[in-house]
C-alpha atoms as a PDB file:
ATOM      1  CA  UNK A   1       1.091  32.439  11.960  1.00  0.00           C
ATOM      2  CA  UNK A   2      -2.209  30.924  13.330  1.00  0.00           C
ATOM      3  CA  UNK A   3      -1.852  29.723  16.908  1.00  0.00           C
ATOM      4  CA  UNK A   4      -2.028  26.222  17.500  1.00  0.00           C
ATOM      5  CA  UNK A   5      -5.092  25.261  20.334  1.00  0.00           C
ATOM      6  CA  UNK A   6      -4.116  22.158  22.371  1.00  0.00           C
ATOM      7  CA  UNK A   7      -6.484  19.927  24.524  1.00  0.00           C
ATOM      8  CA  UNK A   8      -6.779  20.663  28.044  1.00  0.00           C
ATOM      9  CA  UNK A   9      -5.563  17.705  29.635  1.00  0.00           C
ATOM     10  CA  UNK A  10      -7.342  16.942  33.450  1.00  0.00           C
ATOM     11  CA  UNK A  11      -6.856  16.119  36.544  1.00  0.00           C
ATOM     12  CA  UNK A  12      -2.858  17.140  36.161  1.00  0.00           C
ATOM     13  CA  UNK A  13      -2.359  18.143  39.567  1.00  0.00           C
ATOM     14  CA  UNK A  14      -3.569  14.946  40.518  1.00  0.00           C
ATOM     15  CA  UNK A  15      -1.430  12.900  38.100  1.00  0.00           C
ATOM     16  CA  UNK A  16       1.208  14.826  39.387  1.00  0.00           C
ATOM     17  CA  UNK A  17       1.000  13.808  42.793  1.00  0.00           C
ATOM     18  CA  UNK A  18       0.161  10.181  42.217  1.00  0.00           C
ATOM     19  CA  UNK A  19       3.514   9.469  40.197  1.00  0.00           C
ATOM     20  CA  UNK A  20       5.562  11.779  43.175  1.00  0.00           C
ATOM     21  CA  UNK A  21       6.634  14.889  41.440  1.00  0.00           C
ATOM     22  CA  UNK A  22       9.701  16.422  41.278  1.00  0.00           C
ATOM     23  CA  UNK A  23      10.545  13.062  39.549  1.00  0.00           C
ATOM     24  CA  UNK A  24      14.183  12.180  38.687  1.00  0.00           C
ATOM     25  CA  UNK A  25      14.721  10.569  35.502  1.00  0.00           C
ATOM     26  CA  UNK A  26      11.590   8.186  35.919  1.00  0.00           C
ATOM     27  CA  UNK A  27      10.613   6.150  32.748  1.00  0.00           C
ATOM     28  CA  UNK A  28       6.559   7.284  32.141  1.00  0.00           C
ATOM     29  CA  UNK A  29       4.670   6.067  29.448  1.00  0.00           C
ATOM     30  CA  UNK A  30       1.849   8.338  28.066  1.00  0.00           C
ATOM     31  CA  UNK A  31      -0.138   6.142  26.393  1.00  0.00           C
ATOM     32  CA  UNK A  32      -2.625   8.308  25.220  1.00  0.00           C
ATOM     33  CA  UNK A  33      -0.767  11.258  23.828  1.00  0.00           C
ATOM     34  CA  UNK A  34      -3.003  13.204  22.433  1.00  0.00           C
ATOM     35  CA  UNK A  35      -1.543  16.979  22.075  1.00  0.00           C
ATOM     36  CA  UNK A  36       0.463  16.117  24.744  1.00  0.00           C
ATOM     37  CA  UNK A  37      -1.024  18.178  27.917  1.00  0.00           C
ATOM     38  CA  UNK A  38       0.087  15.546  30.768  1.00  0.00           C
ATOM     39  CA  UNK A  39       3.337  14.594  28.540  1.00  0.00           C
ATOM     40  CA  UNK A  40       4.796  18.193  29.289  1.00  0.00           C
ATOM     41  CA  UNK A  41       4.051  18.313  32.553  1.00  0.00           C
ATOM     42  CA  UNK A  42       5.484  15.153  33.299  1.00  0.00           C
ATOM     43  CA  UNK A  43       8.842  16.199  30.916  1.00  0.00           C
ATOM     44  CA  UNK A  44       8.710  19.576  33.217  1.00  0.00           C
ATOM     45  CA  UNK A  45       8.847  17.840  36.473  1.00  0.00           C
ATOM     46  CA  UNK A  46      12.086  15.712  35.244  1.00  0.00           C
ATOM     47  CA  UNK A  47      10.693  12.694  33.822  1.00  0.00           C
ATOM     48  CA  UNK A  48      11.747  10.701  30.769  1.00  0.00           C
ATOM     49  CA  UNK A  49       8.094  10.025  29.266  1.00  0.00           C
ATOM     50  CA  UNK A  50       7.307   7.484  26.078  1.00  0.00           C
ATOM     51  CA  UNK A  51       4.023   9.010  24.018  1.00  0.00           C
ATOM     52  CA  UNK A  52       1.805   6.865  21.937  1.00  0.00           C
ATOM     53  CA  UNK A  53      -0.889   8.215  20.131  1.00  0.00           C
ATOM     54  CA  UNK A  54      -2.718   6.481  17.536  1.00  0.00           C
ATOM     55  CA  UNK A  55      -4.497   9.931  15.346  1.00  0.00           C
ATOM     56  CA  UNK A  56      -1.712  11.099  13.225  1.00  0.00           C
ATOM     57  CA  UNK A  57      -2.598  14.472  13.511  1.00  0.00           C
ATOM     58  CA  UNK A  58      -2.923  14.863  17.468  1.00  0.00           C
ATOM     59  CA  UNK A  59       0.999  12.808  17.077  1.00  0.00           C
ATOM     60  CA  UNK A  60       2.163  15.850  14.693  1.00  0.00           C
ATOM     61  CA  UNK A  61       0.245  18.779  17.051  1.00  0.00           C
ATOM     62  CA  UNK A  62       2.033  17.028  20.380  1.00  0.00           C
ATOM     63  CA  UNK A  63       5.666  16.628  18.521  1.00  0.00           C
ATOM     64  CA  UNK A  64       5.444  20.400  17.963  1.00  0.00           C
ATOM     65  CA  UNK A  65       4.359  21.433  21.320  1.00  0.00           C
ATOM     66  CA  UNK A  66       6.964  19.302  22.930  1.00  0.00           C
ATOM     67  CA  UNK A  67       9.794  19.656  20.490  1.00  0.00           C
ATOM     68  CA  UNK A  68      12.670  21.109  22.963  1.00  0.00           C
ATOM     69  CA  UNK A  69      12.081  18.120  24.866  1.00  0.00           C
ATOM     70  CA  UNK A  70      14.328  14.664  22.762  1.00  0.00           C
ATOM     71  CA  UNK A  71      11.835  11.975  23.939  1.00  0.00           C
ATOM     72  CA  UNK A  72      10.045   9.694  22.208  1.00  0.00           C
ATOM     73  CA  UNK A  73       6.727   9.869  20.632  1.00  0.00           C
ATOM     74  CA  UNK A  74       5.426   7.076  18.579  1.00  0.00           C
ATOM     75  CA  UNK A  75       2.617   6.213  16.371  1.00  0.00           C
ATOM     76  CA  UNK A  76       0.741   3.225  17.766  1.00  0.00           C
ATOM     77  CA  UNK A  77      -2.219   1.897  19.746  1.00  0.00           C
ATOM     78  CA  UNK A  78      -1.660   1.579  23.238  1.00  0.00           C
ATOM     79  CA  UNK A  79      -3.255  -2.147  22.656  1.00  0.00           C
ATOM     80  CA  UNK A  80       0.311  -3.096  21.588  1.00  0.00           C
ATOM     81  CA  UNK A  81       1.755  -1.155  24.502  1.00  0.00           C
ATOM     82  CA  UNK A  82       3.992  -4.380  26.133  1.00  0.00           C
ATOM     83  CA  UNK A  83       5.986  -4.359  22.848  1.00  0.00           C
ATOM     84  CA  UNK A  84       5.961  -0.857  21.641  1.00  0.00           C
ATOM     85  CA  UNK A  85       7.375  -0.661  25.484  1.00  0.00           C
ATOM     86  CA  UNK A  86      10.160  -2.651  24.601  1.00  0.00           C
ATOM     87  CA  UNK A  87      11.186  -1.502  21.134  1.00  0.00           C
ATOM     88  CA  UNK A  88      12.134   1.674  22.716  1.00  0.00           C
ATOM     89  CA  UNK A  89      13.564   0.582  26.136  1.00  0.00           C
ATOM     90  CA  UNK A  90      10.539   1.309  28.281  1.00  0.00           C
ATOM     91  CA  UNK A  91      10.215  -1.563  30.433  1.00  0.00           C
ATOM     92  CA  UNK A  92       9.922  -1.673  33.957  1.00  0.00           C
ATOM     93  CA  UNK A  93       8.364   1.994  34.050  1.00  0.00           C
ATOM     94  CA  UNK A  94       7.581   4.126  37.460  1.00  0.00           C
ATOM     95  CA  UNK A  95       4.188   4.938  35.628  1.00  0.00           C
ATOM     96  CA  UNK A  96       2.017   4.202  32.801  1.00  0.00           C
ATOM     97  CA  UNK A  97      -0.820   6.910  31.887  1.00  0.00           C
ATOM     98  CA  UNK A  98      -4.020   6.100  30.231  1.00  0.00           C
ATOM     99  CA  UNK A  99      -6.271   9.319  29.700  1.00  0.00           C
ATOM    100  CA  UNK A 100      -9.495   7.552  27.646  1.00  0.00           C
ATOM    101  CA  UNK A 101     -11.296   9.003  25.247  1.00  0.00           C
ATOM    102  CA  UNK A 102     -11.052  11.426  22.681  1.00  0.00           C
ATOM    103  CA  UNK A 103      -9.518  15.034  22.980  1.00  0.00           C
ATOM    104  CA  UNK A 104     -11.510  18.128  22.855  1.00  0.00           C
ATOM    105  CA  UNK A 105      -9.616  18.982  18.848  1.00  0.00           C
ATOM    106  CA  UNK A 106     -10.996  15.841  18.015  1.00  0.00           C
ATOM    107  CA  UNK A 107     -14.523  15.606  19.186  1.00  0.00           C
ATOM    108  CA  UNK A 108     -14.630  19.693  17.917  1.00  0.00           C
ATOM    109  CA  UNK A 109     -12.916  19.286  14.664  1.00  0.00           C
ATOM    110  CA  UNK A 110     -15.642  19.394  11.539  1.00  0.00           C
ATOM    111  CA  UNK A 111     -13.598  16.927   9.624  1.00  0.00           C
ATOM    112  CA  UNK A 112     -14.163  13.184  11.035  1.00  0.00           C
ATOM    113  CA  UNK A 113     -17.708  13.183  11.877  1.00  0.00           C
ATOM    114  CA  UNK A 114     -17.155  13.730  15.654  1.00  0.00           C
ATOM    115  CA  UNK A 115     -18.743  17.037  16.174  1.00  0.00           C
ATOM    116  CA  UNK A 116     -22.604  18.107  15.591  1.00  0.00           C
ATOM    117  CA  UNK A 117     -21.198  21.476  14.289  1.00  0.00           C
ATOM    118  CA  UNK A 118     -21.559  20.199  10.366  1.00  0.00           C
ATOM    119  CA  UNK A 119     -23.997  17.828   9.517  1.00  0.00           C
ATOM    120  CA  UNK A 120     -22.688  18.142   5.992  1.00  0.00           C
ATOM    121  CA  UNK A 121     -19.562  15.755   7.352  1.00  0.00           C
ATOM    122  CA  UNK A 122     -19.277  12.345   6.995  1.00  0.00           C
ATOM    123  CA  UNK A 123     -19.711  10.429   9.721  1.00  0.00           C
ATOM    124  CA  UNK A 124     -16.337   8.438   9.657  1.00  0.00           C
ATOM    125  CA  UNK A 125     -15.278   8.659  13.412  1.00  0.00           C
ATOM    126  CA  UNK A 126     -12.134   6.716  13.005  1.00  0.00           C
ATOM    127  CA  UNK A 127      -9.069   7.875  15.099  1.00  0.00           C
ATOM    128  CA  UNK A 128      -7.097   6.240  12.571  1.00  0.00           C
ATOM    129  CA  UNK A 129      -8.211   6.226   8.990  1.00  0.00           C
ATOM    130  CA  UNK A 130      -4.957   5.109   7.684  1.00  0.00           C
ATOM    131  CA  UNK A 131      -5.090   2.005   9.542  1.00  0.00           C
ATOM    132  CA  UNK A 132      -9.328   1.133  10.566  1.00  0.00           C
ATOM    133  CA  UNK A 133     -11.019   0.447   7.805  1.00  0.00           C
ATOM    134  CA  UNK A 134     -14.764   0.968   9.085  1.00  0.00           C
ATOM    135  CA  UNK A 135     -16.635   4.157   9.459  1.00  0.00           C
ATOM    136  CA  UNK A 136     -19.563   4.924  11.838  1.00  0.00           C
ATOM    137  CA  UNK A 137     -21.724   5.090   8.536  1.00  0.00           C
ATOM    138  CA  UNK A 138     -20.446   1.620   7.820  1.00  0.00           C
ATOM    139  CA  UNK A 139     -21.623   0.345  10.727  1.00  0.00           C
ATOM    140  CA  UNK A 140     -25.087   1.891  10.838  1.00  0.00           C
ATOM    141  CA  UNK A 141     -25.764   0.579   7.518  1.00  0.00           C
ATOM    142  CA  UNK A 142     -24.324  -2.698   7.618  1.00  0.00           C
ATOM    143  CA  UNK A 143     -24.964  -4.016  10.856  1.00  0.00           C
ATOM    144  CA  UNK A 144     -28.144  -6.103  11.686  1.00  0.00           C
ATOM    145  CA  UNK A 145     -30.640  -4.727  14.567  1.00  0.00           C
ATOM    146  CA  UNK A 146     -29.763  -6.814  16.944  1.00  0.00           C
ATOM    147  CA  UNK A 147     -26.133  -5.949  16.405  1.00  0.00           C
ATOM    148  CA  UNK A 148     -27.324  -1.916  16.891  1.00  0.00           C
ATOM    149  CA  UNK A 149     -29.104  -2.609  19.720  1.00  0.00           C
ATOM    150  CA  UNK A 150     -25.906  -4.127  21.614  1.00  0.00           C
ATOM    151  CA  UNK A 151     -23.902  -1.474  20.251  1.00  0.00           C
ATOM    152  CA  UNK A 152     -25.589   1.256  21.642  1.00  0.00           C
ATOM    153  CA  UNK A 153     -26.800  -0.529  25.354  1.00  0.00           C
ATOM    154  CA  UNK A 154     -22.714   0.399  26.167  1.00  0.00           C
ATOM    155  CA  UNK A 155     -23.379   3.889  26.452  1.00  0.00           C
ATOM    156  CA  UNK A 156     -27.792   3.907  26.729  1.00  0.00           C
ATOM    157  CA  UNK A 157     -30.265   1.657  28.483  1.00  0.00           C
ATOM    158  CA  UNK A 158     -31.417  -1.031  26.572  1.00  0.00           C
ATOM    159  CA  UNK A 159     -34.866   0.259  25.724  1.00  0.00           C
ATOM    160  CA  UNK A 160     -33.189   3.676  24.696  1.00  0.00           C
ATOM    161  CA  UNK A 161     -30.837   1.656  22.723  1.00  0.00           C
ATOM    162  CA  UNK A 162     -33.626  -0.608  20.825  1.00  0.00           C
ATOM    163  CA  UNK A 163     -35.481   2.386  20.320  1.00  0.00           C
ATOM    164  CA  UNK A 164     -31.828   3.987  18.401  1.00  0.00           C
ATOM    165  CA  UNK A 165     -31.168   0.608  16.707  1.00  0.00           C
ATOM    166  CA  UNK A 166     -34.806   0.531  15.340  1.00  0.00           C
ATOM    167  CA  UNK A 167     -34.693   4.204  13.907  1.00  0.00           C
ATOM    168  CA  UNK A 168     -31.498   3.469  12.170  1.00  0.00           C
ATOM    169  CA  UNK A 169     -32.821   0.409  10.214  1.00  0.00           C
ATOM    170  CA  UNK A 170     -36.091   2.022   9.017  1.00  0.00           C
ATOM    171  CA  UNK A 171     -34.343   5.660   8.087  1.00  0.00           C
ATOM    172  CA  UNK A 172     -31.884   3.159   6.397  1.00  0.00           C
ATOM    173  CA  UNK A 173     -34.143   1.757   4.449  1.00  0.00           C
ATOM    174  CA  UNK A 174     -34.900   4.891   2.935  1.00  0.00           C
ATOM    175  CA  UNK A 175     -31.642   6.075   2.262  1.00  0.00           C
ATOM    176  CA  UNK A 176     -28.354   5.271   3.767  1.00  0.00           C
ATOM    177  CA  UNK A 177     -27.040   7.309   7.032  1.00  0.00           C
ATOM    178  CA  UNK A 178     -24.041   8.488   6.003  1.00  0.00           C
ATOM    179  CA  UNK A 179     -23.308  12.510   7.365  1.00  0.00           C
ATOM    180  CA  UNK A 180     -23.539  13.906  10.869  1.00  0.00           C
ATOM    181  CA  UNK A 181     -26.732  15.089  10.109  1.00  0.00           C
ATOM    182  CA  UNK A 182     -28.312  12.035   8.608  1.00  0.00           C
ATOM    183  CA  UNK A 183     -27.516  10.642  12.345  1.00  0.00           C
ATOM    184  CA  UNK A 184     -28.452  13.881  14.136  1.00  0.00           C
ATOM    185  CA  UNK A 185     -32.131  12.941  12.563  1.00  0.00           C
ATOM    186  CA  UNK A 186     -32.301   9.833  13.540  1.00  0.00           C
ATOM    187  CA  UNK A 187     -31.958  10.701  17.274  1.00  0.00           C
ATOM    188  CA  UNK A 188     -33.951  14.098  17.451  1.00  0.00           C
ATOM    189  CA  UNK A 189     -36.721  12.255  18.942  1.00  0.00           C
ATOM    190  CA  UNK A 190     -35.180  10.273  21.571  1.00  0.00           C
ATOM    191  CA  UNK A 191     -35.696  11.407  24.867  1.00  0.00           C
ATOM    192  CA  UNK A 192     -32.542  12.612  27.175  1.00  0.00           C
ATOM    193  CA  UNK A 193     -31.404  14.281  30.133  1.00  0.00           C
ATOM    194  CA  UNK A 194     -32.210  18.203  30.203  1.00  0.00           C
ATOM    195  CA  UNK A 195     -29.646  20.580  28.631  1.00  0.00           C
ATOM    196  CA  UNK A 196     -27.907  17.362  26.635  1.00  0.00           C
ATOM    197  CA  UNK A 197     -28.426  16.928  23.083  1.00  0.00           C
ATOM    198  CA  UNK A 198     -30.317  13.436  22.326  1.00  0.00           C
ATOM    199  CA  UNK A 199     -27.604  12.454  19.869  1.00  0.00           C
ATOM    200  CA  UNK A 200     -24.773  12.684  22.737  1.00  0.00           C
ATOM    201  CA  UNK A 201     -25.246   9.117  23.473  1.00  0.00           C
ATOM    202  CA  UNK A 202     -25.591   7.659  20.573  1.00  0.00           C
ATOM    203  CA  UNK A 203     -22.502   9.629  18.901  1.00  0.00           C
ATOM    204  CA  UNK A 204     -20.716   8.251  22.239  1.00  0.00           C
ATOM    205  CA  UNK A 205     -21.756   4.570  21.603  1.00  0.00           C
ATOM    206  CA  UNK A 206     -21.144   4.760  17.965  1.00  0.00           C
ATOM    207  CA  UNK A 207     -17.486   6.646  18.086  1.00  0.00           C
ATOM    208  CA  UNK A 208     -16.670   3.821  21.017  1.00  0.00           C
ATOM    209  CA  UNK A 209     -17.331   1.135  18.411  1.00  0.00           C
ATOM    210  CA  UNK A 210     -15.745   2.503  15.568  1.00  0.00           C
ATOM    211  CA  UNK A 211     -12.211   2.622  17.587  1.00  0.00           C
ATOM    212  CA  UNK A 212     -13.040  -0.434  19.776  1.00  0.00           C
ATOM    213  CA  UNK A 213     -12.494   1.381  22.755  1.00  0.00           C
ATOM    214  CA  UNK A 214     -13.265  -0.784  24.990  1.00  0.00           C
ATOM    215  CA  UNK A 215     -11.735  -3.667  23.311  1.00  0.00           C
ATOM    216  CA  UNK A 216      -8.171  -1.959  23.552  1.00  0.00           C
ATOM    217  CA  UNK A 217      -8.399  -1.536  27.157  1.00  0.00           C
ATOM    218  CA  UNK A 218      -9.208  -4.417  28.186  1.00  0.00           C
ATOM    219  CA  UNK A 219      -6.466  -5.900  25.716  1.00  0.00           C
ATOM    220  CA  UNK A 220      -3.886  -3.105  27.169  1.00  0.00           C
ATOM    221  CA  UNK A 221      -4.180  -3.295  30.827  1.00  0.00           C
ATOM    222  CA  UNK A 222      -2.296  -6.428  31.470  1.00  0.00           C
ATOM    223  CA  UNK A 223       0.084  -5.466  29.188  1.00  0.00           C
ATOM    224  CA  UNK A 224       0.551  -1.675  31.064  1.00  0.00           C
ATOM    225  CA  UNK A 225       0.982  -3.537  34.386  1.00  0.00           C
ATOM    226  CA  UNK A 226       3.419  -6.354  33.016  1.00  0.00           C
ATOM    227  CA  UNK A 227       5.550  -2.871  32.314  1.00  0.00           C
ATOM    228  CA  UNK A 228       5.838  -1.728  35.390  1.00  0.00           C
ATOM    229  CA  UNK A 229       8.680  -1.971  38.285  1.00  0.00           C
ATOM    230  CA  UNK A 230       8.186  -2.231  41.659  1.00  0.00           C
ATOM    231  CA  UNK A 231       5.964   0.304  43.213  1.00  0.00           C
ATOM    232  CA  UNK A 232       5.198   1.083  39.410  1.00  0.00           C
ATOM    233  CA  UNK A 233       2.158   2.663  38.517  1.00  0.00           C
ATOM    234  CA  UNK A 234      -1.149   2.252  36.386  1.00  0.00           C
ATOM    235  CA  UNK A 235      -2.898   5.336  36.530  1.00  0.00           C
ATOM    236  CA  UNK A 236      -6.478   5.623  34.276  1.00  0.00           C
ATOM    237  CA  UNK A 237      -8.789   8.456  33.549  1.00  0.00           C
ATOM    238  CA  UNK A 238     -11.778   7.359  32.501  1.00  0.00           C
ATOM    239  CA  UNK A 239     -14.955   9.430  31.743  1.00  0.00           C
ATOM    240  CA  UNK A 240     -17.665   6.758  31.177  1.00  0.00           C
ATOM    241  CA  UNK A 241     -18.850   3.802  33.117  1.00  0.00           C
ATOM    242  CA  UNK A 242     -17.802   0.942  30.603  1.00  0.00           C
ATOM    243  CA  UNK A 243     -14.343   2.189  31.454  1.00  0.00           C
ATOM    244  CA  UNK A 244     -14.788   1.962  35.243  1.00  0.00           C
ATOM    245  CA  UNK A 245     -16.438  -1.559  34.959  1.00  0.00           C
ATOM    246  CA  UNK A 246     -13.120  -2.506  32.873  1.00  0.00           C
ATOM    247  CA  UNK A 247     -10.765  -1.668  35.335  1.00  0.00           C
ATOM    248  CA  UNK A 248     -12.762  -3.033  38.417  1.00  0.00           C
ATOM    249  CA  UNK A 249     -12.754  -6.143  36.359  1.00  0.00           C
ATOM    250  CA  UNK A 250      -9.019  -6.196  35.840  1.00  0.00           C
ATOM    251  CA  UNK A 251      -8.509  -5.492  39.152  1.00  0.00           C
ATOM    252  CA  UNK A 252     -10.237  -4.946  42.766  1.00  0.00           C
ATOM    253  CA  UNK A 253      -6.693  -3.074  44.043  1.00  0.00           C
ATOM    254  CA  UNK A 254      -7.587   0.124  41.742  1.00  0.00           C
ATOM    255  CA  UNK A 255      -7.734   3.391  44.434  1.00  0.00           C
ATOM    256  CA  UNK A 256     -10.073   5.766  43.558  1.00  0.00           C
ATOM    257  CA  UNK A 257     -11.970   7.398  41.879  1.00  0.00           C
ATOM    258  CA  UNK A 258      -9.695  10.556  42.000  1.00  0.00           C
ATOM    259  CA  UNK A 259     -12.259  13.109  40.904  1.00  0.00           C
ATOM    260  CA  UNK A 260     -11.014  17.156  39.507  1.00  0.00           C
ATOM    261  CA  UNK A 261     -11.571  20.112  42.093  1.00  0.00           C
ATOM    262  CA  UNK A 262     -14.064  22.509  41.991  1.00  0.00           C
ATOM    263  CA  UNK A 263     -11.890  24.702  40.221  1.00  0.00           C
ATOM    264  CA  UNK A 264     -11.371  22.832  37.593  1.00  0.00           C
ATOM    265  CA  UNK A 265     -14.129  21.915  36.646  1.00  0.00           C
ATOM    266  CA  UNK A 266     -15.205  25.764  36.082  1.00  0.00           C
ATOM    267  CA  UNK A 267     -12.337  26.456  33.969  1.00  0.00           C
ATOM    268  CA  UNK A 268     -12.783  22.879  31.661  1.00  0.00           C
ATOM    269  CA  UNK A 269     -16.908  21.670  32.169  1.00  0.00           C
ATOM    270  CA  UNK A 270     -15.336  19.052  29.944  1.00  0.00           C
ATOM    271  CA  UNK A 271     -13.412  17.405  33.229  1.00  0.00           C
ATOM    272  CA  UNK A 272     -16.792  17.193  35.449  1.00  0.00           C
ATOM    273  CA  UNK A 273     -16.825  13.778  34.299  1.00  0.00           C
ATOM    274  CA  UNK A 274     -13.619  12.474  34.669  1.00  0.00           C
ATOM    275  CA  UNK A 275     -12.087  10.179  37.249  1.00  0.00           C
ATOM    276  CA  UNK A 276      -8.804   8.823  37.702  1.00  0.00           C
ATOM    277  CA  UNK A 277      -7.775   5.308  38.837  1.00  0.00           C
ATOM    278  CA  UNK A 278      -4.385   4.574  40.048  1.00  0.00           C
ATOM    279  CA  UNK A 279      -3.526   0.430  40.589  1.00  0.00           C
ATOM    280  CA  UNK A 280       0.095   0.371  42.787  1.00  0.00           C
ATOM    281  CA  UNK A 281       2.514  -2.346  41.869  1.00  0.00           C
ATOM    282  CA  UNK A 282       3.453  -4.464  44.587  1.00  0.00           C
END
């Protein structure tokens, strides 16, 4: 039987200590699933946790991994989080999770468009394609310039991002951009930080505005901290500065950032950028 690979979920220890392991019985919601990394060791150290996950097939890897443990792990968006909260008796939680972005199976897998490994793919880039209904392509071929250009200034500066926008319409006009690689081209030339692909960025911008990212969290956080009981927690990992700017706008009481030892970040690069929030309930 192949063995199954799970993300490697960060800053754990830290997570750990924020919501007061050993915990006894405390209602956590994971609201970002994923293969379930921090859901285990949240179950291990005694707490009853509440998964959402909105990728089908991250919900199906993390139900596996965590099958000896009879929680509950449900297929949702954590935009909805108040009421998919209540439906299952989660409400005035100790903690509520958020760990943003997408998982390492996801942004490796050749299938969705995520990963520069086949150009052949299509570039779809939905979390969800049983519920979202537009693709990256769609959006690179449908959208005006102006449109591009503010698409891609959340991720690049805005002359980087005019110069993106600008490459997609002409290349478009020539044929559509529709694979990994068709995008890969359009971004060979732009210029970027040593050591990083040009078409990190751009990939970034795009897969944030196929899955309105952003949009979610800002529609989820008052929702998370409605959820919480006293001396409740909201606790966010974020690994871009969008996500940062959210939070500080939603509020100025957020400690942190929370940032993964040394350590760490030798065993998982992938955690150098992370940084974890935590907002205390008063």
């Amino acid at each position: 039987m192949k063995e199954v690979s799970y993300h490697e979920s960060v800053l754990v220890k830290e997570v750990l200590s924020e919501v007061g392991a050993p915990l006894n019985k405390t209602k956590i919601i994971d609201a970002t699933l994923g293969t379930g990394g921090h859901s285990l060791v949240l179950l291990e150290a005694g707490a009853e946790v509440l998964g959402i996950e909105a990728d089908k097939v991250m919900l199906e890897i993390a139900k596996k991994r965590l099958e000896k443990f009879p929680q509950r792990w449900v297929y949702g968006n954590f935009r909805n989080i108040a009421q998919i909260a209540r439906e299952n008796g989660f409400e005035k939680v100790g903690a509520v999770l958020f760990d943003l972005g997408a998982t390492n199976l996801q942004l490796t897998g050749p299938a969705r468009g995520f990963s520069f490994t086949n150009p052949e793919a299509k570039l779809d880039m939905r979390f969800d394609p049983e519920s979202q209904g537009v693709t990256g392509a769609d959006l690179l071929n449908g959208l005006r310039k102006d449109q591009l250009e503010e698409l891609f200034s959340q991720v690049l500066d805005f002359s980087a991002a005019r110069w993106v926008a600008k490459k997609v319409v002409v290349e478009r006009a020539v044929k559509p951009v529709v694979t990994v690689g068709d995008f890969l081209e359009v971004c060979r030339s732009l210029r970027s930080k040593p050591r990083l692909n040009p078409a990190t960025l751009p990939f970034l911008a795009l897969r944030m505005a196929v899955n309105c990212e952003l949009e979610n969290l800002v529609e989820a956080l008052p929702g998370a901290f409605a959820i919480l009981g006293k001396n409740g927690k909201l606790l966010v990992i974020t690994f871009h500065s969008k996500e940062r700017e959210i939070i500080r706008n939603f509020s100025k009481g957020f400690r942190g950032p929370i940032k993964p030892s040394e350590e760490e970040i030798r065993q998982n690069p992938r955690s150098r950028s992370a940084k974890l929030f935590v907002l205390k309930k008063g």
